[in-house]
Protein backbone atom coordinates (compact mmCIF):
# COMPACT_ATOMS: atom_id res chain seq x y z
CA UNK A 1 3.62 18.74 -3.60
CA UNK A 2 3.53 16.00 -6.36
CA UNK A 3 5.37 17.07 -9.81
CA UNK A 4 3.32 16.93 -12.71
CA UNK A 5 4.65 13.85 -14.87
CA UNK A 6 3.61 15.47 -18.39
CA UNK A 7 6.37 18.10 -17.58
CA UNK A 8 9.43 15.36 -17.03
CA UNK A 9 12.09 15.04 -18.79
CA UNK A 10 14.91 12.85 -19.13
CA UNK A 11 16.87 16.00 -18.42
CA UNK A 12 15.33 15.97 -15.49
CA UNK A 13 16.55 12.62 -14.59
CA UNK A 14 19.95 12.55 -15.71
CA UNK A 15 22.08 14.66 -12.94
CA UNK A 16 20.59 11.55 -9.95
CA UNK A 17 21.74 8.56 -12.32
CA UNK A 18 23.16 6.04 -9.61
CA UNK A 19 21.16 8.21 -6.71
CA UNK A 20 18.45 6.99 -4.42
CA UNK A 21 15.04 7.62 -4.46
CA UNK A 22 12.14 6.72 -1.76
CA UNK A 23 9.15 4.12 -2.68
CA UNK A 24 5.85 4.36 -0.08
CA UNK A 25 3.84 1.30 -0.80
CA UNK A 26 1.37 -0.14 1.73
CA UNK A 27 3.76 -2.30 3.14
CA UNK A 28 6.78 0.41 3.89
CA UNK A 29 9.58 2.92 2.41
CA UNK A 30 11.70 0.82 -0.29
CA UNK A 31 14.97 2.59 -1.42
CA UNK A 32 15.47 2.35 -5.04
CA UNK A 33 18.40 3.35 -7.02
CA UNK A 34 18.22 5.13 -10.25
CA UNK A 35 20.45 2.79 -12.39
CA UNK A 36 19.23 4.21 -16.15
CA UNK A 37 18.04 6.79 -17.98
CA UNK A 38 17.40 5.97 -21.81
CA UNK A 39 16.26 8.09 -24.41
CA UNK A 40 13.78 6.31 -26.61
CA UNK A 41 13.05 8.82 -29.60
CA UNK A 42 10.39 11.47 -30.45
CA UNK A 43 7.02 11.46 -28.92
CA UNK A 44 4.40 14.02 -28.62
CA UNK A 45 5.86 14.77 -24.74
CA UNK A 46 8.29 17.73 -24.78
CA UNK A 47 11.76 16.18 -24.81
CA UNK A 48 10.78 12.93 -26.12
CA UNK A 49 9.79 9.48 -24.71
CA UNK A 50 12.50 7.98 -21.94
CA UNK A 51 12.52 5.40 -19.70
CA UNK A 52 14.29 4.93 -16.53
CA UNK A 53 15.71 1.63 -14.54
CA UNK A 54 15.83 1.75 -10.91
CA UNK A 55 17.05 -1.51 -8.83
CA UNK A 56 16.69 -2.77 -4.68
CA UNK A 57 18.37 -4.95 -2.88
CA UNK A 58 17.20 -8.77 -4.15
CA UNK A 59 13.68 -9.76 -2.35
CA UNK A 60 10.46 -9.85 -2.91
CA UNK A 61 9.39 -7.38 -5.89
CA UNK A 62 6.87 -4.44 -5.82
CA UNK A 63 4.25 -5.52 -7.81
CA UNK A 64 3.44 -2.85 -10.84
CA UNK A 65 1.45 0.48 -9.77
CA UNK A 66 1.90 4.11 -9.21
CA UNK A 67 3.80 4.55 -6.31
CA UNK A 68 4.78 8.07 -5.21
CA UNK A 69 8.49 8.58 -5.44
CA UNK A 70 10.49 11.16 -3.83
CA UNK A 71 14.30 12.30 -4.51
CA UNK A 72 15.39 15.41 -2.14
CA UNK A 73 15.81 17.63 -4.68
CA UNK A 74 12.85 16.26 -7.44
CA UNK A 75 10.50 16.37 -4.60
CA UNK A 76 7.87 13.91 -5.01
CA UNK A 77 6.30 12.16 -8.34
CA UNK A 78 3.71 9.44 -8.65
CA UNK A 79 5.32 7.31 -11.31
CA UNK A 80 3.91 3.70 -12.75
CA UNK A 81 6.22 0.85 -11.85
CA UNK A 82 6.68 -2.01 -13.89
CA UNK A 83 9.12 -5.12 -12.44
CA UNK A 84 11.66 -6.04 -14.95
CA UNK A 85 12.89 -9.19 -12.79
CA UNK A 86 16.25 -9.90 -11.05
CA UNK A 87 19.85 -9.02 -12.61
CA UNK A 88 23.25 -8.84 -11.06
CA UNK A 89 21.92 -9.55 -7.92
CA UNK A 90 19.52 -7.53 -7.67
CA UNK A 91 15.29 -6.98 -8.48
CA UNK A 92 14.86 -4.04 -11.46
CA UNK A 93 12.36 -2.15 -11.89
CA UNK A 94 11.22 0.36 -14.74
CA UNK A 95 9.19 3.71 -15.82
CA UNK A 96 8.31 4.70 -19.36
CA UNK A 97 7.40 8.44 -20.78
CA UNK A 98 5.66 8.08 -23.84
């Protein structure tokens, strides 16, 4: 069952820095690792606004959507992707919570 995004934190987030999570798009599973979690101040969310950077394996890049995401022990979230562009070899990705 889907997590509901308005309850995330970055708390939440923190303990899988540098794990791997699962993309479905139309065109297949894409692994993405968690390579960030930033906190960006105080926002009307409980816990505050964050963002978080996730990176593949260079290629062609996800273009920006919700995609459902799912870490084994997160379960599965539908989060809005936005392509940062490559860096150190590989293509970046990121999610706000505002």
């Amino acid at each position: 069952m889907p997590k509901d995004v308005a309850a995330l934190t970055a708390a939440d987030f923190e303990p899988f820095n540098g794990g791997d999570f699962t993309l479905a798009a139309a065109s297949g599973e894409f692994v993405l690792k968690l390579t960030g979690v930033r906190h960006l101040g105080a926002a009307l969310r409980a816990g505050g606004a964050f963002s978080l950077t996730f990176t593949t394996p260079p290629g062609p890049f996800l273009p920006q959507a919700i995609y459902p995401i799912t870490h084994p022990e997160l379960g599965t979230v539908e989060l809005f992707i936005v392509p940062l562009g490559p860096k150190d070899g590989a293509n970046r990705y990121e999610v706000i919570f505002t």
